[in-house]
N, C-alpha and C. Protein backbone atom coordinates (compact mmCIF):
# COMPACT_ATOMS: atom_id res chain seq x y z
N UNK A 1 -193.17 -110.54 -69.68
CA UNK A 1 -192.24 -109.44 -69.48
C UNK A 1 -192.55 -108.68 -68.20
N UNK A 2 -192.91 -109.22 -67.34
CA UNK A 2 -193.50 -108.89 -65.93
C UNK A 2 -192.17 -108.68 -65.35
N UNK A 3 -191.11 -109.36 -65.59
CA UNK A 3 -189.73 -108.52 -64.56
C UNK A 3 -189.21 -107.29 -64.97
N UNK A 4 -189.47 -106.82 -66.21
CA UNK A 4 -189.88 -105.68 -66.23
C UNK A 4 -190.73 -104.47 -65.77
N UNK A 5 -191.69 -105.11 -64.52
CA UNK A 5 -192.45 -104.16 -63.80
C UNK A 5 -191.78 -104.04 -62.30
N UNK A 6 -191.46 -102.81 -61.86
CA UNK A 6 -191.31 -102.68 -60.44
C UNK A 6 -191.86 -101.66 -59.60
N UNK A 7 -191.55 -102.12 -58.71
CA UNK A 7 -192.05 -101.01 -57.49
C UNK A 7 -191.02 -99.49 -57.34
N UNK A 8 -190.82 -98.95 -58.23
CA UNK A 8 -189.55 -97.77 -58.09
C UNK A 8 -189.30 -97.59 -56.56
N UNK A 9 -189.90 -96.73 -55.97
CA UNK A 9 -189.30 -96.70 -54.46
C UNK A 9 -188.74 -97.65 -53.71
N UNK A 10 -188.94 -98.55 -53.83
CA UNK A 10 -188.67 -99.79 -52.92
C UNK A 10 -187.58 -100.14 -53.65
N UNK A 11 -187.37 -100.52 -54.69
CA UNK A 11 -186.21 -100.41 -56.05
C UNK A 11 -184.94 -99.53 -55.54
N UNK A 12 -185.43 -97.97 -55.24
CA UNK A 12 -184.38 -97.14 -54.94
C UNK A 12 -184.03 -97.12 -53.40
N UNK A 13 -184.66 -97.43 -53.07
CA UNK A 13 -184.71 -97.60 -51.42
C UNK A 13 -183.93 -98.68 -50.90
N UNK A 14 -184.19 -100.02 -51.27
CA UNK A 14 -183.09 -101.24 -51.73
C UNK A 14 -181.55 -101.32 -52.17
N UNK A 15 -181.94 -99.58 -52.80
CA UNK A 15 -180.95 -99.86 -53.92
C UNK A 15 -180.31 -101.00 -54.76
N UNK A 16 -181.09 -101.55 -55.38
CA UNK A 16 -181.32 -102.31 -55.88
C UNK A 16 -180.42 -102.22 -57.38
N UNK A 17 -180.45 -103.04 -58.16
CA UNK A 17 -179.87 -103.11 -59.76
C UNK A 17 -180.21 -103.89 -60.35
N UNK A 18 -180.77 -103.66 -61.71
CA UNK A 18 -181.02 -104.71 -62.65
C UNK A 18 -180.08 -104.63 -63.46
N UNK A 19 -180.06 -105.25 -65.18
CA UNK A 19 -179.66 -105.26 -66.30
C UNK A 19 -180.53 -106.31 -66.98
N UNK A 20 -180.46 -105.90 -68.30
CA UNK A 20 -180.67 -106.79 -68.84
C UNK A 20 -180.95 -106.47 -70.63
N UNK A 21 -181.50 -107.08 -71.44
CA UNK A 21 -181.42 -106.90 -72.79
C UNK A 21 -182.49 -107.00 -73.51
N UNK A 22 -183.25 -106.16 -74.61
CA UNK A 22 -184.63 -105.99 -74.32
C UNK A 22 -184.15 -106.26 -76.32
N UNK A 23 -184.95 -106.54 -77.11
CA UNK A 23 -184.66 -106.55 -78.49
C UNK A 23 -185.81 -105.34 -79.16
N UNK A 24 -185.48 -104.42 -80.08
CA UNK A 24 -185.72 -103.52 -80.66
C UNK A 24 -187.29 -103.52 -81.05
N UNK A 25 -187.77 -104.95 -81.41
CA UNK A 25 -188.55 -105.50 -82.27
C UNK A 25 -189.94 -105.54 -80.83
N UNK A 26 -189.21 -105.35 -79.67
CA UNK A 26 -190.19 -105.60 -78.17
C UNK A 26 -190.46 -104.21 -77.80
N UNK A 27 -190.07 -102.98 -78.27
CA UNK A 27 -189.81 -101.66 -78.18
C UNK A 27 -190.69 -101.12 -79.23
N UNK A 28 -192.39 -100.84 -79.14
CA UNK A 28 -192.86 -100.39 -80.50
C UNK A 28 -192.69 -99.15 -80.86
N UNK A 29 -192.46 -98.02 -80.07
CA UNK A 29 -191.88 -96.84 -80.75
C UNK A 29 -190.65 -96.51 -81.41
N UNK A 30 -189.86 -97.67 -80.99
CA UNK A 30 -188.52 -97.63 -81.67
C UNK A 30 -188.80 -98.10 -82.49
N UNK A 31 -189.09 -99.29 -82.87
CA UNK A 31 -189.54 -100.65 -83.50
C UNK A 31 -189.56 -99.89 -84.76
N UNK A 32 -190.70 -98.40 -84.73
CA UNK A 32 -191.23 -97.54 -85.96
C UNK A 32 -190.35 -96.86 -86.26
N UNK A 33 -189.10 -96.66 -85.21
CA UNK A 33 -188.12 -95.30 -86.39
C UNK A 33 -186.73 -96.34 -86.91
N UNK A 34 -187.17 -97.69 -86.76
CA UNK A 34 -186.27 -98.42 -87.23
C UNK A 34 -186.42 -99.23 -88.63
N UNK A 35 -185.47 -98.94 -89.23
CA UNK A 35 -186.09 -100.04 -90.48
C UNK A 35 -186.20 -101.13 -90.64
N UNK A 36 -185.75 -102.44 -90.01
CA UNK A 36 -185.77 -103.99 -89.71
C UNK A 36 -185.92 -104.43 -88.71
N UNK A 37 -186.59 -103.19 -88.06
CA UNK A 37 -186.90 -103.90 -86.11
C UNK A 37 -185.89 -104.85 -85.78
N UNK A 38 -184.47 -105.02 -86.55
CA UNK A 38 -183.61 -105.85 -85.73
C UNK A 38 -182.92 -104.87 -84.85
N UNK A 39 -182.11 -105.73 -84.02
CA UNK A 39 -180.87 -105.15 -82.73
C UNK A 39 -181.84 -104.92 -81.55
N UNK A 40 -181.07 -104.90 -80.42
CA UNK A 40 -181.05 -104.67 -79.06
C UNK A 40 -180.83 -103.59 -78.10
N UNK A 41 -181.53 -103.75 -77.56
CA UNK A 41 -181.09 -102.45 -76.21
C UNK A 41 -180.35 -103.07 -74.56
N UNK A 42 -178.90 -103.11 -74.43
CA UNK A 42 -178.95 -103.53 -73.38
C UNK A 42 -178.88 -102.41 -72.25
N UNK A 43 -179.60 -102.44 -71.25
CA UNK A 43 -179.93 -101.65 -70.29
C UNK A 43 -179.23 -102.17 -68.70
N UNK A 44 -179.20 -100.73 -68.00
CA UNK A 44 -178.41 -101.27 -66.45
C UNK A 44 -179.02 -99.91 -65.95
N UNK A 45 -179.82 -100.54 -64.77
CA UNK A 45 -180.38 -99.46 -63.58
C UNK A 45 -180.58 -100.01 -62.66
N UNK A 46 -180.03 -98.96 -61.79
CA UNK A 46 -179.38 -98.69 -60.29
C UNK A 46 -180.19 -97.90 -59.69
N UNK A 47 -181.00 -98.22 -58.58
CA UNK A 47 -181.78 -97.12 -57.68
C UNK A 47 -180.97 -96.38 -56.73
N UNK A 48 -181.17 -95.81 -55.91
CA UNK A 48 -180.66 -95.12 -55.02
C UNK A 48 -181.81 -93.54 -54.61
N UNK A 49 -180.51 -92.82 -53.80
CA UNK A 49 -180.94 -91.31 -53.54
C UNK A 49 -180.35 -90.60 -53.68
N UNK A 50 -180.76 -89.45 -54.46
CA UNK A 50 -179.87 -87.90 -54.53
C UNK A 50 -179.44 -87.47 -53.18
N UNK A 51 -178.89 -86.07 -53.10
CA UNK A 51 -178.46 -85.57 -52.44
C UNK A 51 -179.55 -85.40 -51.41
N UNK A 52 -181.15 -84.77 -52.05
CA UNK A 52 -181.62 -84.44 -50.73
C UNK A 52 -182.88 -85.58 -50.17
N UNK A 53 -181.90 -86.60 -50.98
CA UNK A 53 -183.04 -87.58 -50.12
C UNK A 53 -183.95 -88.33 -51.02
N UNK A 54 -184.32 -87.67 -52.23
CA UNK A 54 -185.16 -87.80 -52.99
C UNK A 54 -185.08 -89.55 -53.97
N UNK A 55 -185.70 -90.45 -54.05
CA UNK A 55 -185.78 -91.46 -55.26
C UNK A 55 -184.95 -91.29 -56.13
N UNK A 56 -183.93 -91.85 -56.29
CA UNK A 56 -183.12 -91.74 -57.79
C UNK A 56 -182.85 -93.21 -58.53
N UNK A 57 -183.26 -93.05 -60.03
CA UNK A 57 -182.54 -93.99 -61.17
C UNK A 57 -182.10 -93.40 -61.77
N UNK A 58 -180.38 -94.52 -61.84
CA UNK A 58 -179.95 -94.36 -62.75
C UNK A 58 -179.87 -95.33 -63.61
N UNK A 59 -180.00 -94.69 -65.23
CA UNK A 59 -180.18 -95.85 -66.20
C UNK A 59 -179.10 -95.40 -67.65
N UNK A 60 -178.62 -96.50 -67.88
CA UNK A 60 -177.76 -96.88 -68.71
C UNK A 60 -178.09 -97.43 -70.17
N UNK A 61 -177.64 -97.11 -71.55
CA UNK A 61 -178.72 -98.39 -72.10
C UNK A 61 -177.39 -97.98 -73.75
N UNK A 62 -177.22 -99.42 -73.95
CA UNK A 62 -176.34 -99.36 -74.98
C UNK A 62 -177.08 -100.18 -75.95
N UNK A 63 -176.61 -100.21 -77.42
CA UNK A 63 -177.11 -101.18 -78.24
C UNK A 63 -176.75 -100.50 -79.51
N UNK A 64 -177.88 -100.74 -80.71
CA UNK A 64 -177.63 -100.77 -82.56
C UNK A 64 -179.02 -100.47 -83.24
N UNK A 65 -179.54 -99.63 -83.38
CA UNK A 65 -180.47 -99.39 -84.31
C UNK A 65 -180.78 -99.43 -85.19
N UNK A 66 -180.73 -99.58 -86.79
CA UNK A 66 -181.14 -99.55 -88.24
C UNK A 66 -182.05 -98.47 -88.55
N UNK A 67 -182.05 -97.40 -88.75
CA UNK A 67 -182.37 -96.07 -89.25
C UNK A 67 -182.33 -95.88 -90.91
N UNK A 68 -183.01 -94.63 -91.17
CA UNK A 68 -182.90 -94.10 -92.69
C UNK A 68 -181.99 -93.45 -92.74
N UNK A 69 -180.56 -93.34 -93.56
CA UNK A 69 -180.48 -91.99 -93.92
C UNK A 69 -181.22 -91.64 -94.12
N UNK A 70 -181.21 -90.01 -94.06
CA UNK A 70 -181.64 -89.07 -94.49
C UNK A 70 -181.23 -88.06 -95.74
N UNK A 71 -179.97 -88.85 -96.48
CA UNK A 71 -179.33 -88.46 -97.27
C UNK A 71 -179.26 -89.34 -98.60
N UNK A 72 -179.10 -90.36 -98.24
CA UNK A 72 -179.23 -91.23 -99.20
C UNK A 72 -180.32 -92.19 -99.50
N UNK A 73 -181.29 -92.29 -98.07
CA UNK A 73 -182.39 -93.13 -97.73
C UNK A 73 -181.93 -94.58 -97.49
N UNK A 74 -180.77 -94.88 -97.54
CA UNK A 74 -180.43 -96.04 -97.16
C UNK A 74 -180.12 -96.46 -95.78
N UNK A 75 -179.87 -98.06 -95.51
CA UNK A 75 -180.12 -98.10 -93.85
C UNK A 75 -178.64 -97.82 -93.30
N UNK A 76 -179.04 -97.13 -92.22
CA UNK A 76 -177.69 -96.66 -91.27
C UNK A 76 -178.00 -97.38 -90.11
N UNK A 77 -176.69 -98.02 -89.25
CA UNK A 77 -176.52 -98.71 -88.28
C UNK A 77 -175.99 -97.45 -87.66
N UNK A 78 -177.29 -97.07 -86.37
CA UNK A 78 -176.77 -95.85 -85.34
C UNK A 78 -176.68 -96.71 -83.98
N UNK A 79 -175.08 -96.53 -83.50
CA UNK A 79 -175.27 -97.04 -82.01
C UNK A 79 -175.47 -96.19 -80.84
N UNK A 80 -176.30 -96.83 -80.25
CA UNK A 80 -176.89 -95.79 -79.02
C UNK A 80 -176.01 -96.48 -77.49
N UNK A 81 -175.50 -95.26 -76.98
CA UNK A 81 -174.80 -95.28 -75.75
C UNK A 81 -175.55 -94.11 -74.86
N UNK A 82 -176.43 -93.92 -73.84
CA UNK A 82 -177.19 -92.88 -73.30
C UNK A 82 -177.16 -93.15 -71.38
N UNK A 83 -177.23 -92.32 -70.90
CA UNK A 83 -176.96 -92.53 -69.33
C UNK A 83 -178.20 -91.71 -69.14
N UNK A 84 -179.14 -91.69 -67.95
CA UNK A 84 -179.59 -90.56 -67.97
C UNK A 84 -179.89 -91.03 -65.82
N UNK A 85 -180.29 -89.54 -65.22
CA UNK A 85 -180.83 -89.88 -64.10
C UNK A 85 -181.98 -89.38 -63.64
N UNK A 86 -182.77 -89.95 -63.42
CA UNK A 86 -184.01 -90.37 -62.82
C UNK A 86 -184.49 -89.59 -61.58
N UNK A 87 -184.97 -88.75 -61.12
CA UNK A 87 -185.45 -88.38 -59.74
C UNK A 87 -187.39 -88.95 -59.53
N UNK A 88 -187.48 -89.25 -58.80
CA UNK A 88 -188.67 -90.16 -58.59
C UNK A 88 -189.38 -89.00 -58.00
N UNK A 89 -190.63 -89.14 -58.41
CA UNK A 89 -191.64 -88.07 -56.83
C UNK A 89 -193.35 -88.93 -57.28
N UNK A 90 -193.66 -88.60 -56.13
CA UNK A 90 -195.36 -89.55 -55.75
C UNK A 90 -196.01 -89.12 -56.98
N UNK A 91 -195.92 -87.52 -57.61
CA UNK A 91 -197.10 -87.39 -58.26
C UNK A 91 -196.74 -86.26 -59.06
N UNK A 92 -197.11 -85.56 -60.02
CA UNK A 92 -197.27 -84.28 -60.83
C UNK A 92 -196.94 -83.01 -59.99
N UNK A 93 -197.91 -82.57 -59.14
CA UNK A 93 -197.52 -81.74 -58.29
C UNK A 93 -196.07 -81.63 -57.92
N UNK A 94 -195.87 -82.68 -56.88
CA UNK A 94 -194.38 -83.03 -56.09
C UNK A 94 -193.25 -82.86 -57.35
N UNK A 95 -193.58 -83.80 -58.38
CA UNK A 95 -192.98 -83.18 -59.44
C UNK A 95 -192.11 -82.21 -59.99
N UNK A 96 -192.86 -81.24 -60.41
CA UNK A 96 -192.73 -79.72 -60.42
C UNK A 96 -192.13 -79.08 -59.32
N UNK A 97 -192.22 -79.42 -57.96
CA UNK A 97 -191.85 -78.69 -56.76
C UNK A 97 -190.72 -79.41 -56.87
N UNK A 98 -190.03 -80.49 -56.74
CA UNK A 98 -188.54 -81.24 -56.76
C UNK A 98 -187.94 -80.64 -57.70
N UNK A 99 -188.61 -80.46 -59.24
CA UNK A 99 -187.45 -80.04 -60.73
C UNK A 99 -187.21 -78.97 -59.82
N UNK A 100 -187.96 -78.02 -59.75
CA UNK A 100 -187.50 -76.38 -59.38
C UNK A 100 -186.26 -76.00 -57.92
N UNK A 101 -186.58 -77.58 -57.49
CA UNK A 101 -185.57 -77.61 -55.45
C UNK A 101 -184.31 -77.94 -56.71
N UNK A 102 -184.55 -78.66 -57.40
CA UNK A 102 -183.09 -79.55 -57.81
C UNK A 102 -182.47 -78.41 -58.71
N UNK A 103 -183.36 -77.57 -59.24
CA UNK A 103 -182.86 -76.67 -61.14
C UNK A 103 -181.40 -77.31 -61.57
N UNK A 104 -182.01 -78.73 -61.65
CA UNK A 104 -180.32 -78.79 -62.35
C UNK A 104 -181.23 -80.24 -63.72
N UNK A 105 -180.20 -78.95 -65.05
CA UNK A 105 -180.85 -80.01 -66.55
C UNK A 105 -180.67 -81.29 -66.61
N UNK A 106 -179.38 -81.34 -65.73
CA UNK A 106 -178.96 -82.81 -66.62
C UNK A 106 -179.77 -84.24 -65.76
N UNK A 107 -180.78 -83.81 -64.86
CA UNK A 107 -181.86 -84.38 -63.92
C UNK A 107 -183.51 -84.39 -64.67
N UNK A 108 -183.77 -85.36 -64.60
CA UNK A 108 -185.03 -85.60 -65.19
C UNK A 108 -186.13 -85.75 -63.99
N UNK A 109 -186.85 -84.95 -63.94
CA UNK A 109 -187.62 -85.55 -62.40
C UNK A 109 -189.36 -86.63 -63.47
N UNK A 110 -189.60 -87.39 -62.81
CA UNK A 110 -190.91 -88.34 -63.21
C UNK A 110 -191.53 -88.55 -62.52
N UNK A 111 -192.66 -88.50 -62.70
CA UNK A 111 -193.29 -89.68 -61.35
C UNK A 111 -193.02 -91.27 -61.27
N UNK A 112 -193.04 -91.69 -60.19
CA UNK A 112 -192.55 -92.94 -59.78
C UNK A 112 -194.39 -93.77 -59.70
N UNK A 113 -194.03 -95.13 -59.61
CA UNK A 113 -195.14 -95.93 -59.32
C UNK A 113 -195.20 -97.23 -58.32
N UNK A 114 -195.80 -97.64 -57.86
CA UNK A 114 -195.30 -99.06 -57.62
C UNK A 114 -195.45 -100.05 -58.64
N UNK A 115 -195.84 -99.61 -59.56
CA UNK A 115 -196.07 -100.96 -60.45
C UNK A 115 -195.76 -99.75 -61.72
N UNK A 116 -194.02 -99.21 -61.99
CA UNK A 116 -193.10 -98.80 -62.74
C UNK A 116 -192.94 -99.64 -63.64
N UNK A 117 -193.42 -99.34 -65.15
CA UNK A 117 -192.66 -99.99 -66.23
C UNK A 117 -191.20 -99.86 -66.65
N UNK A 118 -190.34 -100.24 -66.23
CA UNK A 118 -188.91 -100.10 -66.96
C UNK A 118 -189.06 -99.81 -68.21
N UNK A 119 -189.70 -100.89 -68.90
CA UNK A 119 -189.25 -100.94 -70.53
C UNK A 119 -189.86 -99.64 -71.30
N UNK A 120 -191.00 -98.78 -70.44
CA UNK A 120 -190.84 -97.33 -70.91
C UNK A 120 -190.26 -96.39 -70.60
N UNK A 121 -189.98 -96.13 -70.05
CA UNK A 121 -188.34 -95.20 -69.16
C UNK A 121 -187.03 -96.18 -70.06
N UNK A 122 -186.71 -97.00 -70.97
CA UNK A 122 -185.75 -97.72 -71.48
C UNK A 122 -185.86 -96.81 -72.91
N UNK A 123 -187.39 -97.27 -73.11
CA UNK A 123 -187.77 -96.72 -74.71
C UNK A 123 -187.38 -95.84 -74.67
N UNK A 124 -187.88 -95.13 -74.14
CA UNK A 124 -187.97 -93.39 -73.59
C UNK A 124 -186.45 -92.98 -74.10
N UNK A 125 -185.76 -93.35 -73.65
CA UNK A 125 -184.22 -92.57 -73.45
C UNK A 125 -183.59 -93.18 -74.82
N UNK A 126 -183.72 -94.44 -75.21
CA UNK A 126 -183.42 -94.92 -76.97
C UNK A 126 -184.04 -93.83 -77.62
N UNK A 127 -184.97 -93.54 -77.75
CA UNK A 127 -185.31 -92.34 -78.97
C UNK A 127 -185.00 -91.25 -78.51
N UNK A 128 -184.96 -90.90 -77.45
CA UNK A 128 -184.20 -89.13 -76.93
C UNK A 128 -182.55 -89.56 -77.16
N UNK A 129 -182.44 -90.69 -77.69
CA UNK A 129 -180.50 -91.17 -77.94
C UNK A 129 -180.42 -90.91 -79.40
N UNK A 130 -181.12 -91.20 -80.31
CA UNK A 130 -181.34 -91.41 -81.83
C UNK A 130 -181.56 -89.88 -81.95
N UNK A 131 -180.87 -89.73 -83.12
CA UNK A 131 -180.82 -88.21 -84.19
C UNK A 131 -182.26 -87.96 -84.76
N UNK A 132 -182.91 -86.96 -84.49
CA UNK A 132 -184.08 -86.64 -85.32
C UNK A 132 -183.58 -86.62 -86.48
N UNK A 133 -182.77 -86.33 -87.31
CA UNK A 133 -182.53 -86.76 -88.93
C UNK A 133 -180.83 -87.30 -89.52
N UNK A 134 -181.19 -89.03 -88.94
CA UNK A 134 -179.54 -90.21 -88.73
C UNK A 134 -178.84 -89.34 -90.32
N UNK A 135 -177.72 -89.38 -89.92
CA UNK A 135 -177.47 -89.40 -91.85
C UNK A 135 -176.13 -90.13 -91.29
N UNK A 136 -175.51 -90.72 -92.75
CA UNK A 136 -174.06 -91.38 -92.61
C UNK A 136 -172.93 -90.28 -92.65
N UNK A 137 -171.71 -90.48 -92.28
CA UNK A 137 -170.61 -89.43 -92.12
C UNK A 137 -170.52 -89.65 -93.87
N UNK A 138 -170.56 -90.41 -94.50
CA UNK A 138 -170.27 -90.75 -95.95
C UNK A 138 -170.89 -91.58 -96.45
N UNK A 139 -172.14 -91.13 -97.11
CA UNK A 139 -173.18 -92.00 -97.66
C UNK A 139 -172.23 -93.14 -98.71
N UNK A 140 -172.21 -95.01 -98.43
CA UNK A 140 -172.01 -95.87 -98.75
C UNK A 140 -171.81 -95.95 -100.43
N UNK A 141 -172.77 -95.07 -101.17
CA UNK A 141 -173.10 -95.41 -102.52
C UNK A 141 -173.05 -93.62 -103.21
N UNK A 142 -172.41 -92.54 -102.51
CA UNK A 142 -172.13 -91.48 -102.76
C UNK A 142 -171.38 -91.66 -104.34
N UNK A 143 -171.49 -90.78 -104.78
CA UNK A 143 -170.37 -89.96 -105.68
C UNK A 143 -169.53 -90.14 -105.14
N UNK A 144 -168.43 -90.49 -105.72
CA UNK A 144 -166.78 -89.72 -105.18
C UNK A 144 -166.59 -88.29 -105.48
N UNK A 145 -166.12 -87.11 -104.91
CA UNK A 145 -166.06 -85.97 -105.59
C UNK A 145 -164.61 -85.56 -106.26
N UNK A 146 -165.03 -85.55 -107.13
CA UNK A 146 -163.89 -85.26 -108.18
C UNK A 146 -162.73 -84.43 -107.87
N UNK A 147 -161.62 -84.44 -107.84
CA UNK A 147 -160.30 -83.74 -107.23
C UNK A 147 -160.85 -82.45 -108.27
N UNK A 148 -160.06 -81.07 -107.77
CA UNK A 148 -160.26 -80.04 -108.49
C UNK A 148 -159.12 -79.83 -109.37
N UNK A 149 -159.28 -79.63 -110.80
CA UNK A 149 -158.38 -79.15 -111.65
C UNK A 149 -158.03 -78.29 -111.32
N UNK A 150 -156.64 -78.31 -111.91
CA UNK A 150 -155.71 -76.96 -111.34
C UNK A 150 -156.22 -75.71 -111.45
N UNK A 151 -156.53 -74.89 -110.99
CA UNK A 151 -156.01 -73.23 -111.39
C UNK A 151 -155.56 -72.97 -112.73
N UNK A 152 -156.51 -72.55 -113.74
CA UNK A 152 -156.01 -72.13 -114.78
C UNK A 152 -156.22 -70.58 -114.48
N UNK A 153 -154.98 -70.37 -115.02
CA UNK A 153 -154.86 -68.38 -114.60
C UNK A 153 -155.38 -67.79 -116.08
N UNK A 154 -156.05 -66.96 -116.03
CA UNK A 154 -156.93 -66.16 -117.08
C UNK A 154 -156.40 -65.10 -117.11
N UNK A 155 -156.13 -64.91 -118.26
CA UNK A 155 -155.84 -63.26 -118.86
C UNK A 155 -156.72 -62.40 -118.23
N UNK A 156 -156.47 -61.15 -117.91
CA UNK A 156 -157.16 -59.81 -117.39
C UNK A 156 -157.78 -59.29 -118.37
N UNK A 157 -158.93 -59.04 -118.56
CA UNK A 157 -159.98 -58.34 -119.94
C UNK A 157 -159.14 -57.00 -119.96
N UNK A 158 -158.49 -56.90 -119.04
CA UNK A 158 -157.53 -55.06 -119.30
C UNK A 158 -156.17 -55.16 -119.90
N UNK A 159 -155.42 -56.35 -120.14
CA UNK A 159 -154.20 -56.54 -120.57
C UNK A 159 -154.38 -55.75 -121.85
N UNK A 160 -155.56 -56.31 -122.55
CA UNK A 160 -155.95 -55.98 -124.02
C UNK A 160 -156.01 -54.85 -124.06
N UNK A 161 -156.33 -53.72 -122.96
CA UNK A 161 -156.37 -52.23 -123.50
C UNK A 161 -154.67 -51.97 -123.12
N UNK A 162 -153.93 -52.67 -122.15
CA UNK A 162 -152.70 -52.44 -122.03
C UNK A 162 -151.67 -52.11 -123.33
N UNK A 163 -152.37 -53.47 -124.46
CA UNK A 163 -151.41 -53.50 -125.38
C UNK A 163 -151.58 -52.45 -126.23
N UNK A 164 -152.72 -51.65 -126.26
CA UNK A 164 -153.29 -50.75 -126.99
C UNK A 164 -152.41 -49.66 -126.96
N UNK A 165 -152.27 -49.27 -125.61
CA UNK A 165 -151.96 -47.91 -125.45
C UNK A 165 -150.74 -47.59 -125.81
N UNK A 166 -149.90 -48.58 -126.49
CA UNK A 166 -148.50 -48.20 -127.20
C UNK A 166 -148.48 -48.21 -128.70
């Protein structure tokens, strides 16, 4: 799984693009919030540069998970569709100094490497895609809930002093 390792800068610098399809079961942190380690992650990243110059990936990653409810405990098929972008910097420091040039959320700044694992920056964004607690829109093996009987209209406990007073 070595084409999975790259040089990020040179990657974004190239601008370069991969894709490709990684299976759930090759992913061990997912692997654990999944219940049959089956399904796939297919992934697509694109290097390039931001606005001020800086290393950028962007990464793409679609696929099918097998999860718990959380409602019923049974398995839920969650599909993950997630985009996210990437700002590269040499180190921790540089880091911190780029998030704060960029202050913008929907930017992730990381450090970059030459010898960049994809398939953790892949993982990474599959479980920041997945619900901390999956549940189904309508648990499979639910109850049906019972239609509500009509409105029965009830006498007023005061009618009874009504009839009294004549």
């Amino acid at each position: 799984m070595n084409d999975l390792v790259i040089d990020a800068f040179e990657f974004c610098r190239s601008r370069e693009r991969r894709e490709g399809e990684i299976a759930v079961a090759d992913l061990p942190r997912l692997a654990e919030e999944s219940v049959d380690k089956a399904g796939s992650v297919r992934w697509t990243l694109h290097g390039g540069t931001e606005r001020h110059g800086h290393p950028q990936l962007e990464l793409a990653i679609a696929g099918a998970v097998h999860l718990v409810c959380q409602r019923c405990l049974g398995p839920l098929e969650f599909a993950i569709d997630s985009s996210s972008v990437l700002v590269l910097a040499p180190d921790e420091k540089s880091a911190d100094d780029i998030d704060v040039q960029l202050d913008d959320e929907a930017v992730e700044v990381i450090v970059g490497s030459h010898s960049f694992d994809m398939r953790q920056v892949i993982e990474d964004e599959a479980l920041l895609a997945i619900p901390l607690s999956p549940k189904h829109d309508a648990c499979p093996d639910a109850p049906r809930v019972i239609e509500e009987a009509p409105e029965i209209k009830k006498e007023s406990p005061f009618a009874v002093l009504k009839n009294l007073k004549k």
